[in-house]
Protein backbone atom coordinates (compact mmCIF):
# COMPACT_ATOMS: atom_id res chain seq x y z
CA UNK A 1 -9.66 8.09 3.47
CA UNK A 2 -11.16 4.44 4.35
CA UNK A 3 -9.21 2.11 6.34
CA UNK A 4 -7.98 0.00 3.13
CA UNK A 5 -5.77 3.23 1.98
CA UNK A 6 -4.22 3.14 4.97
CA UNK A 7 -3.91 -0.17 5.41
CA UNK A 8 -1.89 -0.20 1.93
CA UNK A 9 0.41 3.32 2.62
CA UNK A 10 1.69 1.22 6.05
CA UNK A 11 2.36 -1.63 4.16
CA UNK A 12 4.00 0.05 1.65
CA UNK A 13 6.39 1.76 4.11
CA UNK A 14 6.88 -1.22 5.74
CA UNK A 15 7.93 -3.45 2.52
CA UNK A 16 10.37 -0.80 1.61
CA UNK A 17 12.67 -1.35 4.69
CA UNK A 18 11.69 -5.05 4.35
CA UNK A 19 13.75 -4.63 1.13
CA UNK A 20 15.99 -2.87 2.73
CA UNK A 21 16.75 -5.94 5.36
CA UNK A 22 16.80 -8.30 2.61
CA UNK A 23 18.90 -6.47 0.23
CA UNK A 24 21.92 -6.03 3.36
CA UNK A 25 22.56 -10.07 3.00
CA UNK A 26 23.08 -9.20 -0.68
CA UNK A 27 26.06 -6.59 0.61
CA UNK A 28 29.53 -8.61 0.38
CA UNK A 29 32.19 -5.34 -0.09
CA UNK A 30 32.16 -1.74 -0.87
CA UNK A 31 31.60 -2.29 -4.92
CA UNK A 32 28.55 -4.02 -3.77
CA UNK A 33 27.15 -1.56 -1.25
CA UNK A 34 28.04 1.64 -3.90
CA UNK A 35 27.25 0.34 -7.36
CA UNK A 36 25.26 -3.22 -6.64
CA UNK A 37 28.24 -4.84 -8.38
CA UNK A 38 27.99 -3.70 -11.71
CA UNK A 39 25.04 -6.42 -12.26
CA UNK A 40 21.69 -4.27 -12.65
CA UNK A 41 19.60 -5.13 -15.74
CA UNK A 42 17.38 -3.07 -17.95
CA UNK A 43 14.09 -3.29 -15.79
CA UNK A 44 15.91 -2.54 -12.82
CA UNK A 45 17.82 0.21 -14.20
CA UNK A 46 14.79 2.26 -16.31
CA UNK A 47 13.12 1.97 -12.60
CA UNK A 48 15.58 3.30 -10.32
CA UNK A 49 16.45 6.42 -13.18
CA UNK A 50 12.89 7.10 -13.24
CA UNK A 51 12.14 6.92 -9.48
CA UNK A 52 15.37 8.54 -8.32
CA UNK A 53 14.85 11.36 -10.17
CA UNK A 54 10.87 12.38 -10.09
CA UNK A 55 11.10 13.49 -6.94
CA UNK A 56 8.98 16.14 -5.10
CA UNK A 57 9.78 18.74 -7.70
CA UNK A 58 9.06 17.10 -10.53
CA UNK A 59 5.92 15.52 -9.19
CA UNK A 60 4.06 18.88 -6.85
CA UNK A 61 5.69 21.01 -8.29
CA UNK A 62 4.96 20.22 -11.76
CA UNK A 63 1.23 19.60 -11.35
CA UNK A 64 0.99 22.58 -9.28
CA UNK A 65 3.04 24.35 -12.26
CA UNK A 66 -0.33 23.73 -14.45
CA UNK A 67 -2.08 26.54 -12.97
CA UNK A 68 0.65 28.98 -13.92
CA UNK A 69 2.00 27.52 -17.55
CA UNK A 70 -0.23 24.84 -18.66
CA UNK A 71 1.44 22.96 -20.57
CA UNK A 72 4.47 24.47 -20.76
CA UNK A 73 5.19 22.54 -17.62
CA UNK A 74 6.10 19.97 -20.13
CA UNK A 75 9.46 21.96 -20.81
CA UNK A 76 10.98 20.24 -17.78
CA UNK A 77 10.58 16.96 -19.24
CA UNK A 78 11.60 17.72 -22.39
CA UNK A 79 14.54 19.07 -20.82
CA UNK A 80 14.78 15.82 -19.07
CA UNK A 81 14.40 13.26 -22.02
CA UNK A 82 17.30 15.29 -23.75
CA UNK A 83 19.46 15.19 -20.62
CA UNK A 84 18.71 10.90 -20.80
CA UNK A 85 19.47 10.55 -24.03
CA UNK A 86 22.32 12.61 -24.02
CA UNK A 87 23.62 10.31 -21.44
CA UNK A 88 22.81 7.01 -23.65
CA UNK A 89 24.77 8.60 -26.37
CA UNK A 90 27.75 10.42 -24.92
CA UNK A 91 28.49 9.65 -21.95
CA UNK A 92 27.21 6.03 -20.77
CA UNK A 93 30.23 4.10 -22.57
CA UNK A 94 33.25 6.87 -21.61
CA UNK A 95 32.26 6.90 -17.93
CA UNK A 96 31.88 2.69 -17.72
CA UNK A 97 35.41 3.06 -19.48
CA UNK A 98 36.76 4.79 -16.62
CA UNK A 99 35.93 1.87 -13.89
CA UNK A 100 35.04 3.89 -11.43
CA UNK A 101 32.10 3.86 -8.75
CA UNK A 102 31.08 7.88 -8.14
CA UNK A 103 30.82 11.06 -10.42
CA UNK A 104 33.76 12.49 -8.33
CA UNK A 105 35.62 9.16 -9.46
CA UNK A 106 35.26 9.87 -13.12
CA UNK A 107 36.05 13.64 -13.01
CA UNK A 108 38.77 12.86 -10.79
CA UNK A 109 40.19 9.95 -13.26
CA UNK A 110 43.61 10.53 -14.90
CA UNK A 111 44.05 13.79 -12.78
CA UNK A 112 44.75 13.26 -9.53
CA UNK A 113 43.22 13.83 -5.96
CA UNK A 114 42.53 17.14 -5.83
CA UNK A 115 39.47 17.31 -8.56
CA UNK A 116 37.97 14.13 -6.83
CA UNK A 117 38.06 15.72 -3.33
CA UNK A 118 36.32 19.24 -4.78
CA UNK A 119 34.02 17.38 -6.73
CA UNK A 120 32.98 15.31 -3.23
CA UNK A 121 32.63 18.94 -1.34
CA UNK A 122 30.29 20.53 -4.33
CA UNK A 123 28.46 16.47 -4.43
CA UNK A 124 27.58 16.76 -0.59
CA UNK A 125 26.10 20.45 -0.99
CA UNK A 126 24.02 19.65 -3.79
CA UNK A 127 22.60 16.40 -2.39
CA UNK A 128 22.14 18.14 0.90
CA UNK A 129 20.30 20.80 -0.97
CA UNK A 130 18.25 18.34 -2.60
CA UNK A 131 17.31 15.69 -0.02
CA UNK A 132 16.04 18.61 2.01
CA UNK A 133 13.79 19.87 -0.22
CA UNK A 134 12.39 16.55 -0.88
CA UNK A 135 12.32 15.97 2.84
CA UNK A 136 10.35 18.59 2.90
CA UNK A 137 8.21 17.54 0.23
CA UNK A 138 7.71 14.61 1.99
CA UNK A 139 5.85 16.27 4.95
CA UNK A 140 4.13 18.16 2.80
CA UNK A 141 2.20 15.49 1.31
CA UNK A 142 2.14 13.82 5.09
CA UNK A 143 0.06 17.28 6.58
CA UNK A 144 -2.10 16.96 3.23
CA UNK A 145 -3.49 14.00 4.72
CA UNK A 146 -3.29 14.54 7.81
CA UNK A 147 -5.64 17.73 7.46
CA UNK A 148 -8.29 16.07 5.37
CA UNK A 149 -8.37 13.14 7.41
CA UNK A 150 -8.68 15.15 10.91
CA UNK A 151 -5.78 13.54 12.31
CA UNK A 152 -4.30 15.52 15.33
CA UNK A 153 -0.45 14.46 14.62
CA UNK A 154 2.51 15.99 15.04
CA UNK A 155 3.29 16.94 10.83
CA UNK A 156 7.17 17.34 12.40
CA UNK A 157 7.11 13.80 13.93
CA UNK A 158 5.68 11.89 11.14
CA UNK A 159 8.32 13.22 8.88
CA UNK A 160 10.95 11.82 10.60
CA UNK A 161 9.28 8.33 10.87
CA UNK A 162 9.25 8.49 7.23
CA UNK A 163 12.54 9.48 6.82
CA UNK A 164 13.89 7.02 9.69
CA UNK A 165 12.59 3.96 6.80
CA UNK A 166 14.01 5.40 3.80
CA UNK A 167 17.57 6.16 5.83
CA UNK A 168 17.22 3.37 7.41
CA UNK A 169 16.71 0.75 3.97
CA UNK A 170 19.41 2.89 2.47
CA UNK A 171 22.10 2.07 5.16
CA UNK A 172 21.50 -1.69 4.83
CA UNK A 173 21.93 -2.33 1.69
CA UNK A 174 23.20 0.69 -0.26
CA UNK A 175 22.09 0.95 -3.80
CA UNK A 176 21.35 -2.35 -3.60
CA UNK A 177 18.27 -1.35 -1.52
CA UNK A 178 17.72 1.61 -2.89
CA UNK A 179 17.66 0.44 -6.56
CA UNK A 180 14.94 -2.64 -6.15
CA UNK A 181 12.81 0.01 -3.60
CA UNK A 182 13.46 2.68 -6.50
CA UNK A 183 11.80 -0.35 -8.73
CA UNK A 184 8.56 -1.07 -6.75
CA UNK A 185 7.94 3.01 -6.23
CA UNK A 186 8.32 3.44 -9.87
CA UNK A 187 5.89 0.65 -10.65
CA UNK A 188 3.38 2.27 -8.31
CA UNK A 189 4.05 5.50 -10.30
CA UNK A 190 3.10 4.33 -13.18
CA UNK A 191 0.49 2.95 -12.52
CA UNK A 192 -1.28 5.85 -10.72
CA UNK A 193 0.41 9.00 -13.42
CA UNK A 194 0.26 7.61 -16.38
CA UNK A 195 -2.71 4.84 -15.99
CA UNK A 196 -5.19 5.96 -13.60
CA UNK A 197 -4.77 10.02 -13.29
CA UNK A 198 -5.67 10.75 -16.88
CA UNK A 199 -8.90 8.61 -16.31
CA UNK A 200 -9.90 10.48 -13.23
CA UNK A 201 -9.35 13.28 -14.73
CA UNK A 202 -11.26 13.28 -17.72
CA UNK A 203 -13.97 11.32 -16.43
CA UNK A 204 -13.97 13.86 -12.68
CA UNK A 205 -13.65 17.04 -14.90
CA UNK A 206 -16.46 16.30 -17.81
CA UNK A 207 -13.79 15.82 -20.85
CA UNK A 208 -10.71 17.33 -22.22
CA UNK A 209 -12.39 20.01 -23.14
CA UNK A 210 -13.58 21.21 -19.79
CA UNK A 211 -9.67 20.97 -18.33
CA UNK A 212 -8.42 23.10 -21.58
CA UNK A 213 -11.05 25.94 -21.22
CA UNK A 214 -10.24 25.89 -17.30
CA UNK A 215 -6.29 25.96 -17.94
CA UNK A 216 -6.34 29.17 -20.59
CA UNK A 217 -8.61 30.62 -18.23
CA UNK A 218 -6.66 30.28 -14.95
CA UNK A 219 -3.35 30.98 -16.48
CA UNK A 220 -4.14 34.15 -18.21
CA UNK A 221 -3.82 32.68 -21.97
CA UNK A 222 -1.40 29.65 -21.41
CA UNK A 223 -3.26 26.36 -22.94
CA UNK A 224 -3.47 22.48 -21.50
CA UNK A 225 -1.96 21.01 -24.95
CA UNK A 226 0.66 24.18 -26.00
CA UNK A 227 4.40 24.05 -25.35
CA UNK A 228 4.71 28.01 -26.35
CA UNK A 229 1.15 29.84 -25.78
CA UNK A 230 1.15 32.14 -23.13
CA UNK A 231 4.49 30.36 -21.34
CA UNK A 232 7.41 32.75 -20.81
CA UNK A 233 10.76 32.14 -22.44
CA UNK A 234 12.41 32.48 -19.07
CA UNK A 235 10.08 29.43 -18.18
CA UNK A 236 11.45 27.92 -21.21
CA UNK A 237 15.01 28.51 -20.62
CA UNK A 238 15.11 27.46 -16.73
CA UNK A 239 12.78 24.36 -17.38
CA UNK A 240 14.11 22.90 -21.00
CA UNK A 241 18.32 23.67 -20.79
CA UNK A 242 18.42 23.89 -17.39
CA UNK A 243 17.63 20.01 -16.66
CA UNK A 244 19.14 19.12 -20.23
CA UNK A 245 22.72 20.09 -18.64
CA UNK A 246 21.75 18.91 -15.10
CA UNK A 247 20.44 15.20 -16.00
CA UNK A 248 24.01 14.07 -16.76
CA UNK A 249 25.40 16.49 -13.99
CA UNK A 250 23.23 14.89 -11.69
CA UNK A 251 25.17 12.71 -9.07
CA UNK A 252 23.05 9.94 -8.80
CA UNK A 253 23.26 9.58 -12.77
CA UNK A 254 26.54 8.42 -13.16
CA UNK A 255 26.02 6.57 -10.22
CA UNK A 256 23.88 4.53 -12.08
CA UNK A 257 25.54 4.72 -14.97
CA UNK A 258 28.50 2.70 -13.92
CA UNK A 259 26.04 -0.20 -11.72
CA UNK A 260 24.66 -1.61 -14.94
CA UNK A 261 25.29 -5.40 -16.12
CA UNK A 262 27.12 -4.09 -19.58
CA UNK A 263 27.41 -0.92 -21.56
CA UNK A 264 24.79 -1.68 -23.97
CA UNK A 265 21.83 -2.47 -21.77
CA UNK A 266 22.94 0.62 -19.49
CA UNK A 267 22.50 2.75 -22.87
CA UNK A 268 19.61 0.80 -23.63
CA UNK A 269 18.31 1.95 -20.30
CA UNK A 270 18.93 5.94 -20.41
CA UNK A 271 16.91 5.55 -23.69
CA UNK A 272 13.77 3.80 -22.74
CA UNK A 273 14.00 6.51 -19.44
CA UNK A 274 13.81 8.93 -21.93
CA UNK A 275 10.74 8.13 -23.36
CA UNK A 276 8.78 6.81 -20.48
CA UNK A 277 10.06 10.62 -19.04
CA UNK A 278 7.66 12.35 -21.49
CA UNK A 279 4.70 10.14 -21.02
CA UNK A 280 4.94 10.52 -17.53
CA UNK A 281 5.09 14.09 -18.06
CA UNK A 282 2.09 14.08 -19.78
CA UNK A 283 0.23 11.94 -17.20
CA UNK A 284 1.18 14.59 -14.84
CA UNK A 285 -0.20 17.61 -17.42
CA UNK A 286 -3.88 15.73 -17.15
CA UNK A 287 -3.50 15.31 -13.39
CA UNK A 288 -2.66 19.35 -12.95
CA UNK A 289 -5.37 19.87 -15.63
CA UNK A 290 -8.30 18.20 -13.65
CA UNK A 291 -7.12 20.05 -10.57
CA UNK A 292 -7.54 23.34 -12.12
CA UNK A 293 -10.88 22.71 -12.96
CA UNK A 294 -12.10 20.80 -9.67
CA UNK A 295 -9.61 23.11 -7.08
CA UNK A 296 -9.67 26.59 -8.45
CA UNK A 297 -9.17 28.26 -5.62
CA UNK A 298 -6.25 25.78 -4.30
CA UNK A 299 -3.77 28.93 -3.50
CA UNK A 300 -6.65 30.36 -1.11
CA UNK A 301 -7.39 26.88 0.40
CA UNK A 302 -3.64 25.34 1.01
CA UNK A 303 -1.26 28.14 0.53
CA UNK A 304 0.40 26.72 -2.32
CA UNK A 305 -0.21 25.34 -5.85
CA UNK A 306 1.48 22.37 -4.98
CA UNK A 307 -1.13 21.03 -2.66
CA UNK A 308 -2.97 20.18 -6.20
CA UNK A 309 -1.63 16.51 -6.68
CA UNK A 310 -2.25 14.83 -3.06
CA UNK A 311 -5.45 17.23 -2.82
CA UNK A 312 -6.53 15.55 -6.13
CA UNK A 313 -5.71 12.34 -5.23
CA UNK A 314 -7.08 12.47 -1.49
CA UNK A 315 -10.59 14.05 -2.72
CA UNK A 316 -11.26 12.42 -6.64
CA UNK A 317 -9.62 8.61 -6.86
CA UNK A 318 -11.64 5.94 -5.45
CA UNK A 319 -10.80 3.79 -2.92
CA UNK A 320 -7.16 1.42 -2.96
CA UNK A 321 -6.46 3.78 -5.96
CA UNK A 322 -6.24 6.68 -3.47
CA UNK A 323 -3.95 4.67 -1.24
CA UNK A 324 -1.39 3.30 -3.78
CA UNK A 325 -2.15 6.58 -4.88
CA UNK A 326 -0.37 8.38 -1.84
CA UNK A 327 1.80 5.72 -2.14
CA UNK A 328 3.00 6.55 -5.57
CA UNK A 329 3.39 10.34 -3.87
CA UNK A 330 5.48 9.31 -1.04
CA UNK A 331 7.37 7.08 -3.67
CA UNK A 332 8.41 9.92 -5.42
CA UNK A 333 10.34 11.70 -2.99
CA UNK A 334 11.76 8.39 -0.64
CA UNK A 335 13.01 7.63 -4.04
CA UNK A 336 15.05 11.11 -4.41
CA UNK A 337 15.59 10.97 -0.62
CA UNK A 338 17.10 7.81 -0.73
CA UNK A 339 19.06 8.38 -3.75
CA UNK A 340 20.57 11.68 -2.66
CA UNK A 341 21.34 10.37 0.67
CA UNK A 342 23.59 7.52 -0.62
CA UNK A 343 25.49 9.96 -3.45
CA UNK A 344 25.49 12.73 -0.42
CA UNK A 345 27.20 9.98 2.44
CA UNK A 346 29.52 8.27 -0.39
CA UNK A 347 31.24 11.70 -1.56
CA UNK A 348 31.63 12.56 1.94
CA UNK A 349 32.95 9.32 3.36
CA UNK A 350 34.17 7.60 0.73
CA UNK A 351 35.64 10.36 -1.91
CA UNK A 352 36.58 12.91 0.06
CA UNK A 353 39.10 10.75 2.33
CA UNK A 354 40.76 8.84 -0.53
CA UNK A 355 41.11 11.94 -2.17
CA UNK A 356 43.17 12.85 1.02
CA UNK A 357 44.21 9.01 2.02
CA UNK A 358 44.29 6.37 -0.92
CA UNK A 359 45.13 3.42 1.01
CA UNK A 360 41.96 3.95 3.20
CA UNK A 361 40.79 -0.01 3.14
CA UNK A 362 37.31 -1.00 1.33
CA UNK A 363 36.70 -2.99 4.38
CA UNK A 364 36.62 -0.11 6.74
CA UNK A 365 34.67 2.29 4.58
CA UNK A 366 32.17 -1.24 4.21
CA UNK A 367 31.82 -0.59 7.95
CA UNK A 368 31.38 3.19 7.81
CA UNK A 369 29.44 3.68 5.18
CA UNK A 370 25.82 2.09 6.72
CA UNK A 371 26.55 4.58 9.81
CA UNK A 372 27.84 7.40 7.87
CA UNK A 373 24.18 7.47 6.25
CA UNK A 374 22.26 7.41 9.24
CA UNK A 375 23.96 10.41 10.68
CA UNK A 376 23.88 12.48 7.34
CA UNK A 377 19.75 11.58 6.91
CA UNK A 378 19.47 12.83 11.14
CA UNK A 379 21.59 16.18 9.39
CA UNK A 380 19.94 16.55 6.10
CA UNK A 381 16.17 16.22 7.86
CA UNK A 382 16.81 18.53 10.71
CA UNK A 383 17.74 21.08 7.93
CA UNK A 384 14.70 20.17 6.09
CA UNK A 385 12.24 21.31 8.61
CA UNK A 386 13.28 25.30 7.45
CA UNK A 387 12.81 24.90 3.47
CA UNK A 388 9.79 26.62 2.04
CA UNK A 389 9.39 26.33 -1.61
CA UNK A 390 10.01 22.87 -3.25
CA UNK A 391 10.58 24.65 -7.27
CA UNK A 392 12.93 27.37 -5.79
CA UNK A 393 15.29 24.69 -4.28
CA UNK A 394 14.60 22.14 -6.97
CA UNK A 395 15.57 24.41 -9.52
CA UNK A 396 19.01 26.12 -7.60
CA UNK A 397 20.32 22.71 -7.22
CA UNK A 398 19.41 21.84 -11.17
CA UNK A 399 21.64 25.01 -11.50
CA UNK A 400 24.56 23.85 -9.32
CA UNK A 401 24.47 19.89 -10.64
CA UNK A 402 24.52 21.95 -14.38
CA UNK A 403 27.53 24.62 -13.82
CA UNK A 404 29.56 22.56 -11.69
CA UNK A 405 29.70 19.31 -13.45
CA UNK A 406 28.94 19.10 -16.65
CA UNK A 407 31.76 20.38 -18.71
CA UNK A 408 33.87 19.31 -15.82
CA UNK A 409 33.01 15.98 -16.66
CA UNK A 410 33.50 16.54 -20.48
CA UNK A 411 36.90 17.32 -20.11
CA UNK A 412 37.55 14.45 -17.76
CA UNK A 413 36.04 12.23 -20.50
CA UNK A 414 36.90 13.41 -23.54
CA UNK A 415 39.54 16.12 -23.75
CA UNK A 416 43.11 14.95 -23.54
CA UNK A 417 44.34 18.62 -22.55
CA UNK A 418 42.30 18.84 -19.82
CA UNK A 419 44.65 19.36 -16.92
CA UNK A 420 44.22 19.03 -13.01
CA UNK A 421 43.67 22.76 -11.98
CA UNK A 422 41.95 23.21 -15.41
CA UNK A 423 38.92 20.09 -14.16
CA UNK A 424 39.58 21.76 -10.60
CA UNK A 425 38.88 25.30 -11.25
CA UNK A 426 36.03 24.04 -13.62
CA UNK A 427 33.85 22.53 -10.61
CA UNK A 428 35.01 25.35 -8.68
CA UNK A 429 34.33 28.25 -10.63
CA UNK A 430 30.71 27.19 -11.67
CA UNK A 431 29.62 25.66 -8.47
CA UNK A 432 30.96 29.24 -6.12
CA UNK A 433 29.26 31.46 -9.08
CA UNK A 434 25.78 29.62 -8.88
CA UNK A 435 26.10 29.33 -4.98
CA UNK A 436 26.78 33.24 -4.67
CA UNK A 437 24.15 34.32 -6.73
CA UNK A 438 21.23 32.58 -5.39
CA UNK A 439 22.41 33.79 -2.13
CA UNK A 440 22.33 37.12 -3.20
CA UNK A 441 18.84 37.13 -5.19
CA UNK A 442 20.70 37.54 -8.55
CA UNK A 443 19.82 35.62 -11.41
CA UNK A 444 21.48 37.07 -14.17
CA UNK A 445 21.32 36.16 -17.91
CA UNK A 446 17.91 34.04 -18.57
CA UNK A 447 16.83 34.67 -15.20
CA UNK A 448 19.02 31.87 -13.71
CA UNK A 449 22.18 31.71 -12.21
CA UNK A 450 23.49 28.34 -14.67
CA UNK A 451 24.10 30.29 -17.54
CA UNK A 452 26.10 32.50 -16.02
CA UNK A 453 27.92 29.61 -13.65
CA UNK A 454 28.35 27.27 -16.63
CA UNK A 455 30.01 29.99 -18.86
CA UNK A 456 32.68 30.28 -15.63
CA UNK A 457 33.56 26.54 -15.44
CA UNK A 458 34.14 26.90 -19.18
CA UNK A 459 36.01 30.02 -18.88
CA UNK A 460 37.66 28.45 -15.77
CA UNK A 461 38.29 25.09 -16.98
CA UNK A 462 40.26 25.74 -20.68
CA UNK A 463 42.19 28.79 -19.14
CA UNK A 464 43.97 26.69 -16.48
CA UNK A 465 44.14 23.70 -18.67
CA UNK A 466 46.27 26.33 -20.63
CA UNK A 467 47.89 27.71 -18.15
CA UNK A 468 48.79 24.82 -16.08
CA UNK A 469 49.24 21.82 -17.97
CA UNK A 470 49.37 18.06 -16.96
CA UNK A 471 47.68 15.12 -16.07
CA UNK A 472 48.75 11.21 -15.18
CA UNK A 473 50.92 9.42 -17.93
CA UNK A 474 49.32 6.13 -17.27
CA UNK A 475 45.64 6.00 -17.43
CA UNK A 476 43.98 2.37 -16.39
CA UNK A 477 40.32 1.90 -18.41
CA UNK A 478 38.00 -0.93 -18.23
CA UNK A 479 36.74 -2.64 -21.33
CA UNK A 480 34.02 -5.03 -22.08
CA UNK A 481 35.08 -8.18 -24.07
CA UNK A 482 32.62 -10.94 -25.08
CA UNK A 483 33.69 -14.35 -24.73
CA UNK A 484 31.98 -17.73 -24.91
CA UNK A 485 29.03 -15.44 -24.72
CA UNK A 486 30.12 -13.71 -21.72
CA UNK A 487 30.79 -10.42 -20.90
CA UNK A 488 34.29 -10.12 -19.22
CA UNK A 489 35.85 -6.64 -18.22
CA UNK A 490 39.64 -6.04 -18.82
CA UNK A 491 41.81 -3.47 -17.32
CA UNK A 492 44.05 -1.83 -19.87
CA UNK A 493 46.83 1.32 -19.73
CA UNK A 494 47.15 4.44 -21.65
């Protein structure tokens, strides 16, 4: 790696938590440091939905997932456009309706304290789950480097300078920060997935052809362009449905959901994600491709299929592309890291107290928040250092977002017999189901422990909605009214 790649990773690192300074000036109150004031626009929004959730998962692990199912890596984001769109479509408008600022706001809405404060407990699990993994991921990509480059570091010490920056942008200026940092990673995404890797990798590899013969010969029958040949339906199932349900149950969806300008550019937004999901995916699918054919033996070389992406970038693209391109990696998951640190440290400080103290002030959770963050990254990345495989976790806390929140949050938005202990029970019965059988190795029906959770919170949630009636008489929503060609939002009861 020449001196200009480096050069351009440390000033990349270093112009994220320049962001990060600039962006706490922006921070006036809590509704700016949480949601950015309601006031992101379309560009801003596509890029932080994009770069928020492509983390290490869905960037390693995908392109490592060639070698195994060819294309039928390209499940995940087809699972993921759906999830988008079902957003733009169903639940964009209801959950701006609601006024709130955090997932565990909107299930919580019309029902009490109770669902909000179980809602923050399952939130803070899942985001610790996740920001671990991508911690992880993280230092994965850092000892990639590090080993072709013959650096004697320390891989544990470099990981937490990394993580120091993105905690450390995060807690000054909340999703402020992390959106416009979210907006230059994304960029730098782009650029090197979906412009530059399917270049390399045709021209590096000798054609399409080459990469095709090489996939269906590594996998055992599965092909580069197929969605089907040779991929199992239990691939299918956990790829496609399991991150259709978990893209809206996602935390850091709603999240952004409820910071956009208006409802129609925020719809606009899920929907343009949607699309630009599958062409990245496809970007990815040459990437993985190339790597078959140029790092066959990758398993006996780095341990893990998911070495393929930094290994291909380190060894095939040229100079500055290899730099931006490492860039782009470490953009990936600071992006997740970032993201899942904010959702994690709101739920905990700022939901779970007001669910047990209302009249908590904005002004002192303001003050609390920016520290709150920096101890829960110190937390989250000393637990990081003990996670092995990035899929496995990926794909148990796609299972938890999926069982615990998603009909949860249909209820909460849509059914007006929904009752407290029926939303309550909901989160509770899906998230304790998904949690217990991971921990005990069993995946039950389609080989993953969602289907099983998510027919539980159904079960769970109309049963006591039955059983145990009643919600709040007087609902407040927020609607958008145009006037003089502004947008102006008024508070109205039901």
């Amino acid at each position: 790696m020449s001196i200009v790649d480096i050069v351009i990773i440390i000033v990349y690192m270093l112009g994220m938590l320049g962001i990060g300074v600039y962006a706490r000036f922006k921070i006036k109150s809590v509704d700016d440091f949480l949601v950015a004031g309601h006031r992101f626009n379309m560009f801003s929004l596509v890029g932080t939905l994009m770069a928020a959730l492509l983390g290490a998962g869905m960037t390693l692990g995908m392109v490592g997932g060639v070698y195994s199912y060819g294309g039928g890596i390209l499940w995940n984001y087809i699972g993921f456009a759906i999830g988008l769109a079902a957003m733009a479509i169903f639940f964009v408008k209801p959950m701006r309706r609601t006024g709130k600022r955090t997932l565990a706001e909107v299930v919580g809405h019309g029902f009490g304290r109770l669902p909000r404060f179980c809602a923050a407990v399952v939130v803070v699990v899942y985001t610790t789950c996740l920001t671990a993994l991508t911690i992880q991921g993280m230092g994965r990509i850092i000892s990639y480097v590090a080993w072709i480059c013959g650096w004697d570091v320390s891989i544990d010490a470099m990981v937490v300078v990394c993580a120091v920056i993105v905690i450390g942008y995060t807690a000054l200026g909340g999703l402020y920060s992390v959106v416009w940092t979210d907006v230059v990673q994304f960029v730098i995404m782009i650029g090197v997935v979906i412009v530059a890797g399917p270049i390399i990798a045709i021209t590096t590899t000798g054609g399409i052809d080459v990469m095709a013969d090489a996939v269906v010969n590594t996998t055992g029958g599965a092909e580069l362009f197929s969605l089907v040949e040779g991929v199992p339906i239990s691939y299918i199932c956990y790829a496609a449905i399991l991150l259709i349900v978990a893209t809206p149950g996602d935390p850091t969806v709603p999240q952004r959901a409820l910071a956009g300008s208006t409802t129609k550019i925020t719809q606009k937004s899920f929907a343009y994600s949607a699309v630009l999901c599958l062409i990245f995916g496809v970007g990815l699918l040459f990437i993985g491709g190339a790597a078959v054919v140029l790092i066959p033996d990758i398993v006996e070389l780095y341990g893990t299929t998911e070495a393929a992406f930094p290994m291909m970038i380190i060894s095939y693209f040229p100079p500055v592309i290899k730099g931006l391109g490492i860039s782009a990696l470490l953009a990936a998951v600071m992006s997740t890291i970032s993201a899942m640190t904010l959702v994690g440290t709101t739920h905990l400080v700022y939901d779970a107290p007001r669910a047990i103290k209302p009249d908590i002030k904005d002004e002192t959770l303001k003050k609390v928040l920016p520290i709150a963050i920096a101890v829960y990254g110190i937390v989250v990345t000393y637990i990081a250092l003990g996670v092995e495989s990035i899929a496995t976790f990926m794909y148990m806390a796609f299972s938890i977002a999926g069982a615990a929140f998603l009909f949860p949050m249909i209820m909460a938005l849509y059914w007006k017999k929904a009752s407290k202990w029926g939303v309550t029970m909901s989160i509770l019965g899906g998230f304790i189901t998904v949690f217990i059988m991971h921990l005990t190795g069993n995946m039950g029906f389609g080989d993953d422990p969602f289907y099983t959770g998510f027919l539980v919170s159904v079960v769970c949630g109309l049963v006591f909605s039955f059983a145990i009636p009643g919600r709040e008489e007087n609902v407040e929503y927020v609607q958008e009214v145009v006037k003089d060609g502004q947008v102006i939002k008024e508070t109205i009861s039901k």
